[in-house]
PDB file of N, CA and C in Angstrom:
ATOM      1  N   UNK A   1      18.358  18.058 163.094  1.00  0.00           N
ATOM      2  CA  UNK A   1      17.096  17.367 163.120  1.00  0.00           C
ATOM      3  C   UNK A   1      16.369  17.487 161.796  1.00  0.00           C
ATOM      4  N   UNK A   2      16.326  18.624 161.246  1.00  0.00           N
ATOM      5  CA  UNK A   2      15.718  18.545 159.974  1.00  0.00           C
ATOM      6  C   UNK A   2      14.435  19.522 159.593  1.00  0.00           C
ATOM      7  N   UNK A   3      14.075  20.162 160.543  1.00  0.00           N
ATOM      8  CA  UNK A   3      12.503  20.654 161.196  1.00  0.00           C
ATOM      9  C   UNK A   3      13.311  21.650 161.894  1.00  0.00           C
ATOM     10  N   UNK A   4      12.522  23.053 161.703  1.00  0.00           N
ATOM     11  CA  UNK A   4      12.512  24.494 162.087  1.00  0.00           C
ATOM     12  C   UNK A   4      12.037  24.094 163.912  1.00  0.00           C
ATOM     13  N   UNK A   5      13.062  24.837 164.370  1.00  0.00           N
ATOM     14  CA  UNK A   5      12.693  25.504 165.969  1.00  0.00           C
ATOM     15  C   UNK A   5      11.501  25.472 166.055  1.00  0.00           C
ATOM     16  N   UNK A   6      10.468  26.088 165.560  1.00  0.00           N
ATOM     17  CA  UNK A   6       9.185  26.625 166.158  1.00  0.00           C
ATOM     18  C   UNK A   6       8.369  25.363 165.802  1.00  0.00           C
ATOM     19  N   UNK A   7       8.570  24.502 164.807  1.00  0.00           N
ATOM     20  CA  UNK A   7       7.711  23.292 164.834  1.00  0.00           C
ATOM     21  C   UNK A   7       7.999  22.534 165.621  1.00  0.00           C
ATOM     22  N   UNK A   8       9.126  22.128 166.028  1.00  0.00           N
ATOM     23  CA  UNK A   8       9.812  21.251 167.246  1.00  0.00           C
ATOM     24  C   UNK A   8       8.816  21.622 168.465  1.00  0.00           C
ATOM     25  N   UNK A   9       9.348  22.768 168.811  1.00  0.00           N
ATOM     26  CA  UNK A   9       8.527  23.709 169.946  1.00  0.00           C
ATOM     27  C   UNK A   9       6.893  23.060 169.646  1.00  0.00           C
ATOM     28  N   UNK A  10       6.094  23.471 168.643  1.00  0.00           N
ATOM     29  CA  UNK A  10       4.983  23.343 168.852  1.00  0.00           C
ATOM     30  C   UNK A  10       4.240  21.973 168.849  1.00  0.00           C
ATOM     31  N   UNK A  11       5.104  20.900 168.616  1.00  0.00           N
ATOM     32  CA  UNK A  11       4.863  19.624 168.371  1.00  0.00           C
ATOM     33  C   UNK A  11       5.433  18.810 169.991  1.00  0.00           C
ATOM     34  N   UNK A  12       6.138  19.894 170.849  1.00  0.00           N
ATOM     35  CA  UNK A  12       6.289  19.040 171.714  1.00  0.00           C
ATOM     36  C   UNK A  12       5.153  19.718 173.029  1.00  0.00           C
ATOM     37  N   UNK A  13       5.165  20.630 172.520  1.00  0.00           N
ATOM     38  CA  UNK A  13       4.148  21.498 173.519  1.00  0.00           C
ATOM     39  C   UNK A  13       2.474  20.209 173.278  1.00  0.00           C
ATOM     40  N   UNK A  14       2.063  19.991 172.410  1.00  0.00           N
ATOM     41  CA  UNK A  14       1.234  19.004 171.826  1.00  0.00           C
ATOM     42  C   UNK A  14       1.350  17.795 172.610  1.00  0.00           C
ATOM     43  N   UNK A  15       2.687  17.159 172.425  1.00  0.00           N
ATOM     44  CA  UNK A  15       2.900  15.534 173.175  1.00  0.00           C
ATOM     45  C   UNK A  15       3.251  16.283 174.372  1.00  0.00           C
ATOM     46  N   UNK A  16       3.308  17.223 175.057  1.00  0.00           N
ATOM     47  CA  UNK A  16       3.240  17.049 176.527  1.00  0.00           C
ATOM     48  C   UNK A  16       1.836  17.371 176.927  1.00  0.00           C
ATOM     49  N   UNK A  17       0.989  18.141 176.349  1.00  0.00           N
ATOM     50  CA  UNK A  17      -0.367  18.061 176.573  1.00  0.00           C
ATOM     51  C   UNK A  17      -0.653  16.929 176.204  1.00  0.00           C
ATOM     52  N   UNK A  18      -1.045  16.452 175.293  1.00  0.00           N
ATOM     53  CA  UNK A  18      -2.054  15.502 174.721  1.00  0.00           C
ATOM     54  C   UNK A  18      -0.964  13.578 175.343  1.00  0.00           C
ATOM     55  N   UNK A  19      -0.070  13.385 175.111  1.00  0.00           N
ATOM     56  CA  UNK A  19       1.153  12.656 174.798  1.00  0.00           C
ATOM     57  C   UNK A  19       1.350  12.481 173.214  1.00  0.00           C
ATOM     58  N   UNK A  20       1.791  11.019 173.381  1.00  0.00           N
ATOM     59  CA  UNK A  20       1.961  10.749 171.723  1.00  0.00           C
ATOM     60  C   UNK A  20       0.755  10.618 170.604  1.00  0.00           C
ATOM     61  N   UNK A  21       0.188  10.534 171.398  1.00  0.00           N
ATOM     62  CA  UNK A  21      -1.368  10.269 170.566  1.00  0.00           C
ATOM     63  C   UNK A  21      -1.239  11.195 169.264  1.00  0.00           C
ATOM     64  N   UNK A  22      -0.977  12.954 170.399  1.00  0.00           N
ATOM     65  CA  UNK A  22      -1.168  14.086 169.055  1.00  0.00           C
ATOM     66  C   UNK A  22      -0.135  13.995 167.886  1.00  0.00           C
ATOM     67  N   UNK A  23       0.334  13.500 167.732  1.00  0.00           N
ATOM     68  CA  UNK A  23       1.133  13.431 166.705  1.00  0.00           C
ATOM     69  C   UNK A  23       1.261  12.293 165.577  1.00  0.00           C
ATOM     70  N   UNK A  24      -0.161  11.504 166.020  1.00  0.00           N
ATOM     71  CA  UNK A  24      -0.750  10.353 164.957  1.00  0.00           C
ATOM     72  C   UNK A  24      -1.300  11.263 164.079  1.00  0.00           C
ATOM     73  N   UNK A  25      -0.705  10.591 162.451  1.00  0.00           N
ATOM     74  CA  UNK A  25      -1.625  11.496 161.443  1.00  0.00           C
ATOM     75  C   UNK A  25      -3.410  10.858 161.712  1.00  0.00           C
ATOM     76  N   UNK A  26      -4.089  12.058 161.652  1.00  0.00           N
ATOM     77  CA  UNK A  26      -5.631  12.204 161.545  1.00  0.00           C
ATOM     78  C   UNK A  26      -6.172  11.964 160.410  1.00  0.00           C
ATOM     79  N   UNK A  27      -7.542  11.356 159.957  1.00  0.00           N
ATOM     80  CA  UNK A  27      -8.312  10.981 158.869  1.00  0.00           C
ATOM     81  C   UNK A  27      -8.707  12.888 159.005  1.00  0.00           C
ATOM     82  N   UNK A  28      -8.925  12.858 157.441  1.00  0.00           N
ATOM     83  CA  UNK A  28      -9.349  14.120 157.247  1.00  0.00           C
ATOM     84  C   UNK A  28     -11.159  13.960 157.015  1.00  0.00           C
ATOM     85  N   UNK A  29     -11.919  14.621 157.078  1.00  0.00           N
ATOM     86  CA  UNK A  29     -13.431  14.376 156.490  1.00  0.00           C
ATOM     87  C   UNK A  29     -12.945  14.900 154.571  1.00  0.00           C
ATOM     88  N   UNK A  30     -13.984  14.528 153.832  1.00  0.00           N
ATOM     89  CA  UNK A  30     -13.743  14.798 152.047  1.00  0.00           C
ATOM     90  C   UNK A  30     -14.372  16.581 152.215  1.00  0.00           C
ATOM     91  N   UNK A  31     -13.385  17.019 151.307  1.00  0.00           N
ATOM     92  CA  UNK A  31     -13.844  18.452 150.904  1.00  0.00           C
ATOM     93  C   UNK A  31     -15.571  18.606 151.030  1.00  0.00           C
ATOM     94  N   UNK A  32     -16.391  19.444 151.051  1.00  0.00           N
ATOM     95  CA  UNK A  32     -17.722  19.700 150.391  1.00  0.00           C
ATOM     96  C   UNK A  32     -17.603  20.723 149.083  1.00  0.00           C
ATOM     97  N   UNK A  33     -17.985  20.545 148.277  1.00  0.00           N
ATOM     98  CA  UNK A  33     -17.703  21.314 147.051  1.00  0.00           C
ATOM     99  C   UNK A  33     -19.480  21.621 146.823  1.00  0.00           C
ATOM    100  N   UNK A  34     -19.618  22.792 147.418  1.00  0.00           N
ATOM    101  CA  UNK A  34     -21.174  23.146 147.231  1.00  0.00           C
ATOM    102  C   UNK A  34     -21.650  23.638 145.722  1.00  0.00           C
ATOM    103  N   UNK A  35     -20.485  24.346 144.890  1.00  0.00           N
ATOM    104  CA  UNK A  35     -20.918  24.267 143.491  1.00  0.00           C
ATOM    105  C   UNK A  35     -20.922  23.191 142.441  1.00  0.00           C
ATOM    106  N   UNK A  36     -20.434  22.611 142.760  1.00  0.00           N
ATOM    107  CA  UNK A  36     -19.932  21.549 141.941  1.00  0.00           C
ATOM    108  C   UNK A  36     -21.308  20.869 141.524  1.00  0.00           C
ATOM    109  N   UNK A  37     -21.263  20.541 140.232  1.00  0.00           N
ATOM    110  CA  UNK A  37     -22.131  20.193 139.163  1.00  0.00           C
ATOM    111  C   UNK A  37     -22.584  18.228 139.493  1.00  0.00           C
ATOM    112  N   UNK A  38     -23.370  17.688 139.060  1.00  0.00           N
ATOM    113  CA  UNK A  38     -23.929  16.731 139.639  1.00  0.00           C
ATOM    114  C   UNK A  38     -23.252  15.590 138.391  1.00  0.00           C
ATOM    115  N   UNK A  39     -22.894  14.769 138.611  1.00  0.00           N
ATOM    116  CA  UNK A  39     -22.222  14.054 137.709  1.00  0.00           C
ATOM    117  C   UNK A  39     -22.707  12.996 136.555  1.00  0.00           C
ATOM    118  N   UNK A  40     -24.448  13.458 136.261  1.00  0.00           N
ATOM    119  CA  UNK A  40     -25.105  13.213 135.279  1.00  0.00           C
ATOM    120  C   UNK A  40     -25.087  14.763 134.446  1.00  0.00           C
ATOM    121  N   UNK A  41     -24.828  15.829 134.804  1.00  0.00           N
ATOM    122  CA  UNK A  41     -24.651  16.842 134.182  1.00  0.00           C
ATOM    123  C   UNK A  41     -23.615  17.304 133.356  1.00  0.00           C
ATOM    124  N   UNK A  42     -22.417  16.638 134.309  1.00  0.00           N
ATOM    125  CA  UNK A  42     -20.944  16.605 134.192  1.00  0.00           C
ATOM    126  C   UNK A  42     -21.004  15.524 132.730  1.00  0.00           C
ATOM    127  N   UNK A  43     -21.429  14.502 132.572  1.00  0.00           N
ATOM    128  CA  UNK A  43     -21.097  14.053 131.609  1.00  0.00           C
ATOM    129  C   UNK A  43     -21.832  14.207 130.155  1.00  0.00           C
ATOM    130  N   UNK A  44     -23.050  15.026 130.780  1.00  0.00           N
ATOM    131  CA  UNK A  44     -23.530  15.805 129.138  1.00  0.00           C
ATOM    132  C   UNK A  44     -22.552  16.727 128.931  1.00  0.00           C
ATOM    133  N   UNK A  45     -21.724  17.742 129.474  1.00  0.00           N
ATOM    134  CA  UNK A  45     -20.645  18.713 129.390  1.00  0.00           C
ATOM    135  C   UNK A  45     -19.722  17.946 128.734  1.00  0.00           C
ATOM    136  N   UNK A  46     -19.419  16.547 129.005  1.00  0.00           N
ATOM    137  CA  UNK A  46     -17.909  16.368 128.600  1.00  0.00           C
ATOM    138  C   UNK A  46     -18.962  15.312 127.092  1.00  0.00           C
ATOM    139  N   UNK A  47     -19.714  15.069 127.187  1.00  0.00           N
ATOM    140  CA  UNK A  47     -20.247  14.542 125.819  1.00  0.00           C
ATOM    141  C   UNK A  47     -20.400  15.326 124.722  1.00  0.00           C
ATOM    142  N   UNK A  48     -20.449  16.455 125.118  1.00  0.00           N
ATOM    143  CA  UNK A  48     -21.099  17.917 123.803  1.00  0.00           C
ATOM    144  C   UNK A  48     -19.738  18.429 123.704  1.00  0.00           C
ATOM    145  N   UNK A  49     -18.813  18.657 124.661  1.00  0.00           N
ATOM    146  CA  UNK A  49     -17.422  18.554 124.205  1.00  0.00           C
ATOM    147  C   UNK A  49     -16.420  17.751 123.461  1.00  0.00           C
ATOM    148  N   UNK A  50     -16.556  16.789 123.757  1.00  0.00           N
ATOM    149  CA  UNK A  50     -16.366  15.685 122.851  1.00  0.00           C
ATOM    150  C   UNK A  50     -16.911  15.949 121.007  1.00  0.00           C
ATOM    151  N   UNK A  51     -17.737  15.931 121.597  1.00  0.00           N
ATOM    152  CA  UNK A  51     -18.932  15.954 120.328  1.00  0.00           C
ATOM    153  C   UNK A  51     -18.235  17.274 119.182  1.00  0.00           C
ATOM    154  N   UNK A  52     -17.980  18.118 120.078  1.00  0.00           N
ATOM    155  CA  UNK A  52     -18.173  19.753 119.250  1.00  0.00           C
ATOM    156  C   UNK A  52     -16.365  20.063 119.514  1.00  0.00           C
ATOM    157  N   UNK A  53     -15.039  19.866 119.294  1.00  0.00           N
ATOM    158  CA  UNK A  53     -14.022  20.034 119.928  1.00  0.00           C
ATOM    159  C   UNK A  53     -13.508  21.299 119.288  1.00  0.00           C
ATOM    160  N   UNK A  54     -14.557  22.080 118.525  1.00  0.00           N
ATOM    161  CA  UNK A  54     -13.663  23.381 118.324  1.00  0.00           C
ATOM    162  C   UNK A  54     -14.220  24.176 118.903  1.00  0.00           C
ATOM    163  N   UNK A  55     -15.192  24.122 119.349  1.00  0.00           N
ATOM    164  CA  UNK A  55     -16.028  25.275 120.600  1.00  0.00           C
ATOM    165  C   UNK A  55     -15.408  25.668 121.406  1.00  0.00           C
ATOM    166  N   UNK A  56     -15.396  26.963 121.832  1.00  0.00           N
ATOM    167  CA  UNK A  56     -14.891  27.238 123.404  1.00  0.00           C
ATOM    168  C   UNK A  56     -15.649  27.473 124.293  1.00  0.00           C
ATOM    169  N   UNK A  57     -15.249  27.871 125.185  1.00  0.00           N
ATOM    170  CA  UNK A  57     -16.185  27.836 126.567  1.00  0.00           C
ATOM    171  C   UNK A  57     -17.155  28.753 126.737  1.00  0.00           C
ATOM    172  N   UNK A  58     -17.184  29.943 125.558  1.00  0.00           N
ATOM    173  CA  UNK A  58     -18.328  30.641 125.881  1.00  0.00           C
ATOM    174  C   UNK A  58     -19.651  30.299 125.118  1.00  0.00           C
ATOM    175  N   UNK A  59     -18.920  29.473 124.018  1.00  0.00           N
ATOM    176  CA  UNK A  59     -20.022  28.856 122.699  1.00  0.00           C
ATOM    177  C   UNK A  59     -20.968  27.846 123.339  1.00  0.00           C
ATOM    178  N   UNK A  60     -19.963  26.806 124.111  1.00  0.00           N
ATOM    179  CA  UNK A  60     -20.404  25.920 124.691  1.00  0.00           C
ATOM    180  C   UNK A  60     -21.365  26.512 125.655  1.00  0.00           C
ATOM    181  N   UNK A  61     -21.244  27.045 126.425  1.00  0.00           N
ATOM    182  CA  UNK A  61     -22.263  27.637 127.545  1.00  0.00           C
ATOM    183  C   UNK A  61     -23.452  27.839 127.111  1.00  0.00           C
ATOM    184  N   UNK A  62     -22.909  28.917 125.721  1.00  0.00           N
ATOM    185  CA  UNK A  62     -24.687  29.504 125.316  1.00  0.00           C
ATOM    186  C   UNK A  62     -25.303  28.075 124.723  1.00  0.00           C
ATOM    187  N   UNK A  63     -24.563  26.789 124.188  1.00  0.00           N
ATOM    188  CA  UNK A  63     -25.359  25.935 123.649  1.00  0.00           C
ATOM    189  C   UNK A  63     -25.993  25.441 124.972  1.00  0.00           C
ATOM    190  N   UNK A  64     -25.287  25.442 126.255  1.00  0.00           N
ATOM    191  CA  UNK A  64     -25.751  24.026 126.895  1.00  0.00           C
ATOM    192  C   UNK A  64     -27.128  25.299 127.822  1.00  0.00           C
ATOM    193  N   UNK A  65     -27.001  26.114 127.836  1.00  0.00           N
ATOM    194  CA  UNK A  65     -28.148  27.063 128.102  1.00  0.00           C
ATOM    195  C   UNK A  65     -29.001  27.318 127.288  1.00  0.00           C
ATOM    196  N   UNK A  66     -29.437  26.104 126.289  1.00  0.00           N
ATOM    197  CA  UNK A  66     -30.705  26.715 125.561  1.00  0.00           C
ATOM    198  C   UNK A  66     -31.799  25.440 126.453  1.00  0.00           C
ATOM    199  N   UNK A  67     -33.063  25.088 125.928  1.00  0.00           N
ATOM    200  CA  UNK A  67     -34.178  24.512 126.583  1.00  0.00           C
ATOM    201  C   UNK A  67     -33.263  23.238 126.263  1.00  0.00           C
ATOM    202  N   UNK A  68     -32.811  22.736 125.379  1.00  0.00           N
ATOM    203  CA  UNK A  68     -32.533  21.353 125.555  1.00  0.00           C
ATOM    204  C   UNK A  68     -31.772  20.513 126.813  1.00  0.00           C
ATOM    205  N   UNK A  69     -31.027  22.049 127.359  1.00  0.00           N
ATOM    206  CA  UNK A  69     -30.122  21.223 128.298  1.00  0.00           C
ATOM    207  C   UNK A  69     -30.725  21.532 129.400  1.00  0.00           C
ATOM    208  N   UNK A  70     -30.513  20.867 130.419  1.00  0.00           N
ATOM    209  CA  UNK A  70     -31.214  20.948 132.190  1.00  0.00           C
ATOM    210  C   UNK A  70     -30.138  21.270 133.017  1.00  0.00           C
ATOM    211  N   UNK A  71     -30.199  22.523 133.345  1.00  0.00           N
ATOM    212  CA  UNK A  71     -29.150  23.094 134.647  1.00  0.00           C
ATOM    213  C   UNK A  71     -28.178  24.334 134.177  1.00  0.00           C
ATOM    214  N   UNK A  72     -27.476  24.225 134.948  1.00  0.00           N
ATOM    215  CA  UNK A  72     -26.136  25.538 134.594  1.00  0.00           C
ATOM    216  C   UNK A  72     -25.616  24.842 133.811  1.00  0.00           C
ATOM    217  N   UNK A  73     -25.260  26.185 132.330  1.00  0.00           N
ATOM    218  CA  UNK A  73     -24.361  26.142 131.998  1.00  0.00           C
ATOM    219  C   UNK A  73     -23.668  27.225 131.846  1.00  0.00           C
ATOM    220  N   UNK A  74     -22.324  27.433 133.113  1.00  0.00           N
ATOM    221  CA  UNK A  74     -21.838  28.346 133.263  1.00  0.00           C
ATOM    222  C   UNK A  74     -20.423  28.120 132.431  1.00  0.00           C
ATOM    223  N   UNK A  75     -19.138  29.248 131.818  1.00  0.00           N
ATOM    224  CA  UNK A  75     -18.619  29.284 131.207  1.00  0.00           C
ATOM    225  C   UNK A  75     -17.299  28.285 131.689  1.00  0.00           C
ATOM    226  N   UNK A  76     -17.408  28.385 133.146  1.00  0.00           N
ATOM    227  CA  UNK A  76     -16.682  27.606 133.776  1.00  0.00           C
ATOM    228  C   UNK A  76     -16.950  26.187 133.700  1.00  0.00           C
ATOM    229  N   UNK A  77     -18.834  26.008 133.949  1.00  0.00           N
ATOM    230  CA  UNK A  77     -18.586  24.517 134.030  1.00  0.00           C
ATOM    231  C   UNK A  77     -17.470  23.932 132.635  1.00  0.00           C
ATOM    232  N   UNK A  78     -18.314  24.734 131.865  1.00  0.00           N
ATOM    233  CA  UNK A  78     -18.122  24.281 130.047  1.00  0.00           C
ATOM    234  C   UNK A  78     -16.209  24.079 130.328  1.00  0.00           C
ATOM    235  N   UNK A  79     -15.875  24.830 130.553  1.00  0.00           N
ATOM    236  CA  UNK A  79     -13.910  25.078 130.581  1.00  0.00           C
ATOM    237  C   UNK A  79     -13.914  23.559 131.633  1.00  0.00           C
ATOM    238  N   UNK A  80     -14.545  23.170 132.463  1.00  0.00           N
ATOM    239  CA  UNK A  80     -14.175  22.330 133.936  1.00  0.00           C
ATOM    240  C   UNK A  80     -14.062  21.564 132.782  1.00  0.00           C
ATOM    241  N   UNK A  81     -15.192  20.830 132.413  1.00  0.00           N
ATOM    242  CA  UNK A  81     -15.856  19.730 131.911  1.00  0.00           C
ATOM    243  C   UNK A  81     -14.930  19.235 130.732  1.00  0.00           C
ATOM    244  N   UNK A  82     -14.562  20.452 129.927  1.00  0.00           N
ATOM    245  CA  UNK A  82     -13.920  19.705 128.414  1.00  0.00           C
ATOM    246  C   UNK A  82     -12.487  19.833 129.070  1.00  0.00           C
ATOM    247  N   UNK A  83     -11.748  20.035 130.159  1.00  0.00           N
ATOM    248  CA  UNK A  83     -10.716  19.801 130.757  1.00  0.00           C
ATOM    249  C   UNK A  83     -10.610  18.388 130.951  1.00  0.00           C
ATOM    250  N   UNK A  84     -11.544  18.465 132.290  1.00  0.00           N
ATOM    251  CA  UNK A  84     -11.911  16.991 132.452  1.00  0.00           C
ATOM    252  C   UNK A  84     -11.954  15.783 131.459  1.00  0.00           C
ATOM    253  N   UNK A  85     -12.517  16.325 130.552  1.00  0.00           N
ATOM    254  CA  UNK A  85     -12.551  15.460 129.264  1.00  0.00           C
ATOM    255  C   UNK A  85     -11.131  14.569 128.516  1.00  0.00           C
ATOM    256  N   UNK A  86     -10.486  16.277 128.632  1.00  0.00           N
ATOM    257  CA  UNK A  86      -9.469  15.946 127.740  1.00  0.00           C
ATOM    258  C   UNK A  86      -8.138  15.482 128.565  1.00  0.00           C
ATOM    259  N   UNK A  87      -7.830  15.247 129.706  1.00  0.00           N
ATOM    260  CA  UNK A  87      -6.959  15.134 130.886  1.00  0.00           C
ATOM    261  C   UNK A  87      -7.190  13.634 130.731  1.00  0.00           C
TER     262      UNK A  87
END
C-alpha cells in the first residue's frame, strides 16, 4: 500500500467514525504571527538596507533605534528585513 500500519489503522478508525468526509483535505485558518513587524515598517528596514549594504544587523538596529525611526528595531528585525530584501 505504501503507508505505515498505524496510519492505515488511524485513518480508518476516522472513516468509520466520521465516514469519508474525514479524510477530505481541510482549509487551514493563516498562521497569526503576533511579533511580526507591520509592513510600513518592514519596508523602512529593507529601504535603509538597501541604502547602507555593508551594515550588519547590529549597526542597523542601533541606526533604526535612534528618534528618527518609529518602532522596534530589534537585531532580528534588521537580519529579517535585509534577508527579505535580498531573497
Amino acid at each position: 500500500m505504501g503507508i505505515h500500519h498505524s496510519t492505515y489503522y488511524r485513518w480508518k478508525k476516522q472513516v468509520d467514525r466520521w465516514g469519508l468526509e474525514a479524510l477530505r483535505v481541510r482549509e487551514r485558518r493563516r498562521p497569526r504571527m503576533p511579533n511580526q513587524i507591520g509592513p510600513h515598517l518592514e519596508q523602512k528596514v529593507i529601504a535603509f538596507c538597501l541604502g547602507h549594504p555593508g551594515l550588519g544587523p547590529r549597526r542597523i538596529s542601533a541606526e533604526l533605534r535612534r528618534a528618527k525611526w518609529v518602532g522596534s528595531g530589534s537585531q532580528s528585525t534588521a537580519f529579517g528585513g535585509c534577508f527579505a530584501a535580498l531573497a
